[in-house]
Protein backbone atom coordinates (compact mmCIF):
# COMPACT_ATOMS: atom_id res chain seq x y z
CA UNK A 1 48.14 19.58 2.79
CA UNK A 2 46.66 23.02 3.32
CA UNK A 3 43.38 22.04 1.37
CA UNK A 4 43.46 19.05 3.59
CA UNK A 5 43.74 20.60 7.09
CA UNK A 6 41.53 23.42 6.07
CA UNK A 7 38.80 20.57 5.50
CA UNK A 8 39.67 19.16 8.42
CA UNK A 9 38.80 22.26 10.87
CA UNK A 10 35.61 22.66 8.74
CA UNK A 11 34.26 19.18 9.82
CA UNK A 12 35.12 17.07 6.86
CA UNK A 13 33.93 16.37 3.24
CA UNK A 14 30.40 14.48 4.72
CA UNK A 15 30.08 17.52 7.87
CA UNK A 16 26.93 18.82 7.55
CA UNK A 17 26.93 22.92 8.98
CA UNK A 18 24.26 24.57 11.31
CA UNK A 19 22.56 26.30 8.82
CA UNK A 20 21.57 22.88 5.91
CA UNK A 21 20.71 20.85 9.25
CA UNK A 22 18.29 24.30 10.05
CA UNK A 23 17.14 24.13 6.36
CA UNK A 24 16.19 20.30 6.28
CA UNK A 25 14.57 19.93 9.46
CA UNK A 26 12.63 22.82 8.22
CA UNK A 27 11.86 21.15 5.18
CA UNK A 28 11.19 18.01 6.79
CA UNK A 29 8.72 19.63 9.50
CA UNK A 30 6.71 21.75 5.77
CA UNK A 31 6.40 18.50 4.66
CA UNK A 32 5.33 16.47 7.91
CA UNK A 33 2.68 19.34 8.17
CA UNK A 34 1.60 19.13 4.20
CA UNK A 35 0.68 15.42 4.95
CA UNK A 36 -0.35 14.88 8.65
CA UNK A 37 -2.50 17.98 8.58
CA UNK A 38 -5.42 17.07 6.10
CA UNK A 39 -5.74 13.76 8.26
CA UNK A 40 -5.93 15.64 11.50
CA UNK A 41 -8.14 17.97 10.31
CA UNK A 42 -10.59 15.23 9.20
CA UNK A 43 -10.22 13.41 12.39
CA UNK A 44 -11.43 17.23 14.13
CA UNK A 45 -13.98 17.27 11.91
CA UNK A 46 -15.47 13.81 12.70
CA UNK A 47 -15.81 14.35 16.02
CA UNK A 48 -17.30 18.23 15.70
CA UNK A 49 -21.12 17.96 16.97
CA UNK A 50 -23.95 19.43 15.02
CA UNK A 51 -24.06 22.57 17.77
CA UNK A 52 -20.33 23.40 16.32
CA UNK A 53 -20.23 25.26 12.66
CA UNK A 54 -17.40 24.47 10.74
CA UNK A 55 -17.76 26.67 7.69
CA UNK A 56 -16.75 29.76 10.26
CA UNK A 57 -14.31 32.42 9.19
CA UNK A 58 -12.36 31.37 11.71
CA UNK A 59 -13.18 27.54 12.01
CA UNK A 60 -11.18 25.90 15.25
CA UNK A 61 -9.23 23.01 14.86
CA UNK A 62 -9.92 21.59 18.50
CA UNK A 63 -13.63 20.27 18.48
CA UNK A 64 -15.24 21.85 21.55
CA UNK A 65 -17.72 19.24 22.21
CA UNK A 66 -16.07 16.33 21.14
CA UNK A 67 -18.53 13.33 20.63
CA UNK A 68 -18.46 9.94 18.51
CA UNK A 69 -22.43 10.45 17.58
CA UNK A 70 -20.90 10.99 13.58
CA UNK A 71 -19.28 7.14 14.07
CA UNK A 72 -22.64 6.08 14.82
CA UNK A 73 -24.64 7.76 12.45
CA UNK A 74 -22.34 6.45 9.68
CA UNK A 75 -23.55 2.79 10.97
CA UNK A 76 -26.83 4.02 10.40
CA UNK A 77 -26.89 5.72 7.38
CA UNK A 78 -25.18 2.92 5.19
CA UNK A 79 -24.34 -1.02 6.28
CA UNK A 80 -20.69 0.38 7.10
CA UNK A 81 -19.55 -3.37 8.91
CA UNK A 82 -20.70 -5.20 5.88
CA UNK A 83 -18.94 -2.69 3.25
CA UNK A 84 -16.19 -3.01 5.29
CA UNK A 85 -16.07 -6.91 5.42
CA UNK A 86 -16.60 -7.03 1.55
CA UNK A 87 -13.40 -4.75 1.46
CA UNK A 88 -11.29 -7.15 3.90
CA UNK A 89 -12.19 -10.57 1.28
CA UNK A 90 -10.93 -8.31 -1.57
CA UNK A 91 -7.95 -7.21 0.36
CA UNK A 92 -7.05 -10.41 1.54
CA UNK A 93 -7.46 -12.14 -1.88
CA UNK A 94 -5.28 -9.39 -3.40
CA UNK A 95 -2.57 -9.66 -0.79
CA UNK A 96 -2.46 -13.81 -0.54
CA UNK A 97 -2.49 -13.48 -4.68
CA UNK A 98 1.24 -11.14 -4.36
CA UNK A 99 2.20 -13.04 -1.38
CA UNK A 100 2.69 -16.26 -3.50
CA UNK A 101 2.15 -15.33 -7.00
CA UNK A 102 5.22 -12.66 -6.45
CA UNK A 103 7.07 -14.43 -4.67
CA UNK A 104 7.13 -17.16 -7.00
CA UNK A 105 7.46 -15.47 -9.85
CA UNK A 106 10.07 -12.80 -8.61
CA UNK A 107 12.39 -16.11 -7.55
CA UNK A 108 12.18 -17.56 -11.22
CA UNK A 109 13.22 -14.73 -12.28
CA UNK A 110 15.96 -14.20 -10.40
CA UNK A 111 17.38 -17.76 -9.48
CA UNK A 112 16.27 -20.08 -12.65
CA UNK A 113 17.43 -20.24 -15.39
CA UNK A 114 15.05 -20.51 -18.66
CA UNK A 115 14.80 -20.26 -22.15
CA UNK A 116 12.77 -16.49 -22.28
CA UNK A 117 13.61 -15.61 -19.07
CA UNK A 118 14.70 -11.66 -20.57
CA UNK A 119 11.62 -11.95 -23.15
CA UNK A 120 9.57 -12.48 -19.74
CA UNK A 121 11.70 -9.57 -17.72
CA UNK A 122 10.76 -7.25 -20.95
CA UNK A 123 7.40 -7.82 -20.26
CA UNK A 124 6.82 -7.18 -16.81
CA UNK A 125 8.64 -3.79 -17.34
CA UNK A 126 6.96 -2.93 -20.31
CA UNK A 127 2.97 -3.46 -18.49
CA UNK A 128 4.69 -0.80 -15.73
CA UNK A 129 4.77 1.45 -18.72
CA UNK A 130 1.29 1.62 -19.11
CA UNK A 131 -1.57 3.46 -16.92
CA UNK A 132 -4.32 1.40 -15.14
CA UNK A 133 -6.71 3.62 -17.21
CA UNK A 134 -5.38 2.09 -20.52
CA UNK A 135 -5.88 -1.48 -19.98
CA UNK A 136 -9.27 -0.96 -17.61
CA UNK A 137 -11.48 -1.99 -20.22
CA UNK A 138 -9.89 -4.98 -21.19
CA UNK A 139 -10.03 -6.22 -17.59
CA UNK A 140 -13.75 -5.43 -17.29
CA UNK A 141 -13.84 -7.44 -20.54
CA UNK A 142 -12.14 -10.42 -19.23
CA UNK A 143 -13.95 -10.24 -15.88
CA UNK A 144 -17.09 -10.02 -17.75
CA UNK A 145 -16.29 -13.23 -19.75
CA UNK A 146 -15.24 -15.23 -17.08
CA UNK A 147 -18.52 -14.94 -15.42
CA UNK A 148 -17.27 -12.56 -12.45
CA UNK A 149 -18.71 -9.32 -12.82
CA UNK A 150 -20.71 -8.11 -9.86
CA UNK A 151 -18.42 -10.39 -7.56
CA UNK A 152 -15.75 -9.37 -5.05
CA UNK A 153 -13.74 -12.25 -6.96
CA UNK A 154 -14.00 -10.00 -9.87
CA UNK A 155 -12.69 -7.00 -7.91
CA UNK A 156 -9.93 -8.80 -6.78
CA UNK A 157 -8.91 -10.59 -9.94
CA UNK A 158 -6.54 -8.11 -11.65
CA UNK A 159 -4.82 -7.08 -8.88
CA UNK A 160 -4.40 -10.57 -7.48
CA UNK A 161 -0.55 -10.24 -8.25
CA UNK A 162 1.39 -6.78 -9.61
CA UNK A 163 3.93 -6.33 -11.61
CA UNK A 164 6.15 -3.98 -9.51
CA UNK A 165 5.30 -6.52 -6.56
CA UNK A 166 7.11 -9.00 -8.78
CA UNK A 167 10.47 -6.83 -9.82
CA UNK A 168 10.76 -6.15 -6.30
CA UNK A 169 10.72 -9.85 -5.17
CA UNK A 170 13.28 -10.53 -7.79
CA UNK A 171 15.21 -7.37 -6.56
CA UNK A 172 15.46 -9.05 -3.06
CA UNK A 173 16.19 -12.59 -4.71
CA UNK A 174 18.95 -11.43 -6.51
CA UNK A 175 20.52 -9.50 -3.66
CA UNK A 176 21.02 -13.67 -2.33
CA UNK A 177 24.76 -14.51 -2.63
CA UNK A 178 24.81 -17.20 -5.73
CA UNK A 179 26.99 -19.08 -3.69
CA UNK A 180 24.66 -19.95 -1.24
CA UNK A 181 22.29 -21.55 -3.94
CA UNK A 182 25.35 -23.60 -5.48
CA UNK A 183 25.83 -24.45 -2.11
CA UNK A 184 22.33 -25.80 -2.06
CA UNK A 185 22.56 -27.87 -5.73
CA UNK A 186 25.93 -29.81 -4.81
CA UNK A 187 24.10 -30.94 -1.90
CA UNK A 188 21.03 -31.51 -3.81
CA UNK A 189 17.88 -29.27 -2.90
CA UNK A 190 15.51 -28.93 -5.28
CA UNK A 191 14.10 -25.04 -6.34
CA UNK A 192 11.07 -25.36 -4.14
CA UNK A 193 13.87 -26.23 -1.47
CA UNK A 194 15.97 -23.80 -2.30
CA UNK A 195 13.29 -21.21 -1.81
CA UNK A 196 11.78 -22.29 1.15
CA UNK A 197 14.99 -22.74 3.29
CA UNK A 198 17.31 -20.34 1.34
CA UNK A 199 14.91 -17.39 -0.29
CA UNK A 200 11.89 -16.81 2.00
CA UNK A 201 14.26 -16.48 5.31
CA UNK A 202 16.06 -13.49 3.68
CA UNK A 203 13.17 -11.76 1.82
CA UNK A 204 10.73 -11.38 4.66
CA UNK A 205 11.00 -7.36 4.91
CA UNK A 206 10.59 -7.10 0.80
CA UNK A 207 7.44 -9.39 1.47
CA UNK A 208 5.89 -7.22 4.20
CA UNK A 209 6.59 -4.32 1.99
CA UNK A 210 4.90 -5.56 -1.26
CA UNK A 211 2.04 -7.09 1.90
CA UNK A 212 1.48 -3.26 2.72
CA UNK A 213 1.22 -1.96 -0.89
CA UNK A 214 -1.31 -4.77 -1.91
CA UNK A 215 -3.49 -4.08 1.15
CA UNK A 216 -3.74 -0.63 0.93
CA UNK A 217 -3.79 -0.51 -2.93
CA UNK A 218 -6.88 -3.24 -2.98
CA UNK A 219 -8.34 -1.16 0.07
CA UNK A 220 -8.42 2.02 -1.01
CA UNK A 221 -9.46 1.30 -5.05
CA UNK A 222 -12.47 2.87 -5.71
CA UNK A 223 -12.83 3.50 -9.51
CA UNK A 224 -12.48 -0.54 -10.26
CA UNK A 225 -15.19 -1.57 -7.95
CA UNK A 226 -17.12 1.06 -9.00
CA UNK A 227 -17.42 -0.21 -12.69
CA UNK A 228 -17.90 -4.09 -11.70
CA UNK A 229 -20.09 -4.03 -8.53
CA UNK A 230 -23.92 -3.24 -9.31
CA UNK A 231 -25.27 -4.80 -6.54
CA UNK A 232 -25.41 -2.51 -3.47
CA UNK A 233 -24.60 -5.67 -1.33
CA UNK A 234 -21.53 -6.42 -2.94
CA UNK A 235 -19.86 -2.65 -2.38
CA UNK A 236 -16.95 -2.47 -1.03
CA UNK A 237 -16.14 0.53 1.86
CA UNK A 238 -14.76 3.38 -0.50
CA UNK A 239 -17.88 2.60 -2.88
CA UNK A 240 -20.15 2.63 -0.53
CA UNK A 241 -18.75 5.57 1.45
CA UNK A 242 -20.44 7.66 -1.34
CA UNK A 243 -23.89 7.06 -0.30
CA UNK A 244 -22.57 9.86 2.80
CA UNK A 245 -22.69 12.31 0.43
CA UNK A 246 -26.75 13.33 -0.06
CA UNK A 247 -27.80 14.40 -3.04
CA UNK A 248 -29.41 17.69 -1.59
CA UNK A 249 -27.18 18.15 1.57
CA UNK A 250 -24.32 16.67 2.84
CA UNK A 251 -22.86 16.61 6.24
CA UNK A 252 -19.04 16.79 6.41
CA UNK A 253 -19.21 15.25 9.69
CA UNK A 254 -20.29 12.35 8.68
CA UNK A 255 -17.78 12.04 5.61
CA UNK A 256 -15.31 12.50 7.55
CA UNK A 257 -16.42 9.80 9.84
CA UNK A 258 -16.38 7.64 7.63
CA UNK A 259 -13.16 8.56 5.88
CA UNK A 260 -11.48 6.92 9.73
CA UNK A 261 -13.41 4.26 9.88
CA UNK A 262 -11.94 3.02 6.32
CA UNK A 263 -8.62 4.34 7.47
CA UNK A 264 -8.39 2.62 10.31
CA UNK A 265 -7.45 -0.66 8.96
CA UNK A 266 -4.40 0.38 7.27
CA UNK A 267 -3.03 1.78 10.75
CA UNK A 268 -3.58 -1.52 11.58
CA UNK A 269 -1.41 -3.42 8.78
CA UNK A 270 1.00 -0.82 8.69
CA UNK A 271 1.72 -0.99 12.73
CA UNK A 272 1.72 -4.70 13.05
CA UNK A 273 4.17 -4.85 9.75
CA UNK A 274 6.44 -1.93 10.16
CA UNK A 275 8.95 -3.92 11.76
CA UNK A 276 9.39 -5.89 8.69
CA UNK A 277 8.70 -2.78 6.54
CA UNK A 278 11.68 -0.67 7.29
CA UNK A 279 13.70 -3.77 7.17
CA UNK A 280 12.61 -4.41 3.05
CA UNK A 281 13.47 -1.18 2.50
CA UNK A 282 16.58 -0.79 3.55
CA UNK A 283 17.37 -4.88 2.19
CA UNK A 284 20.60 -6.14 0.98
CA UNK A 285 22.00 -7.18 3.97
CA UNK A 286 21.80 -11.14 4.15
CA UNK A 287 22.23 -13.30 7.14
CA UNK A 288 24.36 -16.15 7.66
């Protein structure tokens, strides 16, 4: 009773004191600054003008002439719009591929039952084992063979649907009461039925989430594109970003111009999704 009422007057088992709230906003705020501040100090730097020098002592964060000349002068140093549309068809291609190939896959393996259904599990886990690095030549291999090297179909190709996209549909599949799906079967819905009326409805914020990851993992890739694409016309926007770095001089402000204009698009996902996202996330919950 005295242990009790001593924990009591302290706040409770789950009270949190003055000083560990102190310590974790503090951490929180080190680790806001660790990540926020090499993109604001990129966005400074694109919009520094050539009168400013940035490799000061002292350089200032807050541009003092502030100008959007370095935007333009990325448009005319390299065909910036038409990187940046070849980047979009990969994107989408890779994101439509995980949209439905997960999803599909990620329901079989958590509502149907099959002869090698665990075999299958295995091997999904097992390709999660290995680095992209490993099995990189074997794609160009198989892209090369099917007559898609040099294309943006090529690029796309062996991301078109991910493993971990997969566990994680299953994940939200299998968080689906069973009864629910029973339910379903006496009254007799098929499994395409079953996943349209029963499935997608609850698995919307897992979908935006594994959405998000596609995009910005077929956005961003720059080492695959690099070792299929030849043609200059075909480059995608972090490929082609490299022709901003001169091979006698190179002008940060221009770089890092060109580092927000490829950003930009995955504010844009991210802001019309987030809704969805932090409702995958946090997913378990199931509506009746």
């Amino acid at each position: 009773m005295a242990a009790h009422a001593k924990t009591a007057r302290r706040g409770g088992f789950n009270s949190i004191g003055a000083g560990e709230k102190v310590l974790r906003y503090a951490l929180l705020l080190l680790v806001l600054a660790l990540t926020v501040s090499p993109f604001l100090w990129q966005l400074s730097t694109s919009l520094k003008s050539l009168q400013e020098d940035i490799y000061t002592q002292t350089p200032s964060f807050l541009p003092e002439q502030p100008t959007l000349d370095n935007y333009a002068q990325v448009a005319d140093t390299i065909p910036v719009w038409s990187y940046a549309v070849n980047s979009l068809i990969v994107a989408a291609i890779v994101v439509m591929g995980n949209a439905v190939g997960a999803t599909i896959a990620g329901y079989a393996l958590a509502k149907l039952r099959f002869r090698g259904a665990k075999l299958l599990l295995g091997l999904f886990l097992a390709t999660l084992v290995l680095p992209g690095e490993v099995t990189i030549v074997s794609q160009y291999v198989t892209v090369r063979g099917l007559g898609l090297a040099d294309t943006l179909l090529g690029v796309a190709l062996p991301g078109a649907i991910g493993m971990l996209n997969v566990l994680l549909m299953r994940t939200a599949f299998q968080s689906i009461p069973p009864e629910m799906d029973e339910a379903a079967i006496i009254d007799g819905a098929t499994a395409w039925q079953r996943l349209r009326h029963i499935g997608l409805p609850n698995v919307r914020g897992m979908l935006s989430v594994i959405t998000i990851f596609a995009f910005i993992g077929a956005w961003d890739d720059f080492l695959w594109p690099l070792i299929v694409l030849t043609d200059p016309e075909n480059y995608t926007l972090t490929v082609g970003l490299q022709y901003l770095n001169g091979t006698f001089s190179a002008n940060p402000r221009l770089i890092a111009a060109g580092t927000m204009i490829s950003f930009l698009p995955i504010v844009i996902v991210f802001a019309a999704l987030q809704r969805f996202f932090f409702r995958g996330v946090e997913e378990g919950a199931i509506k009746g």
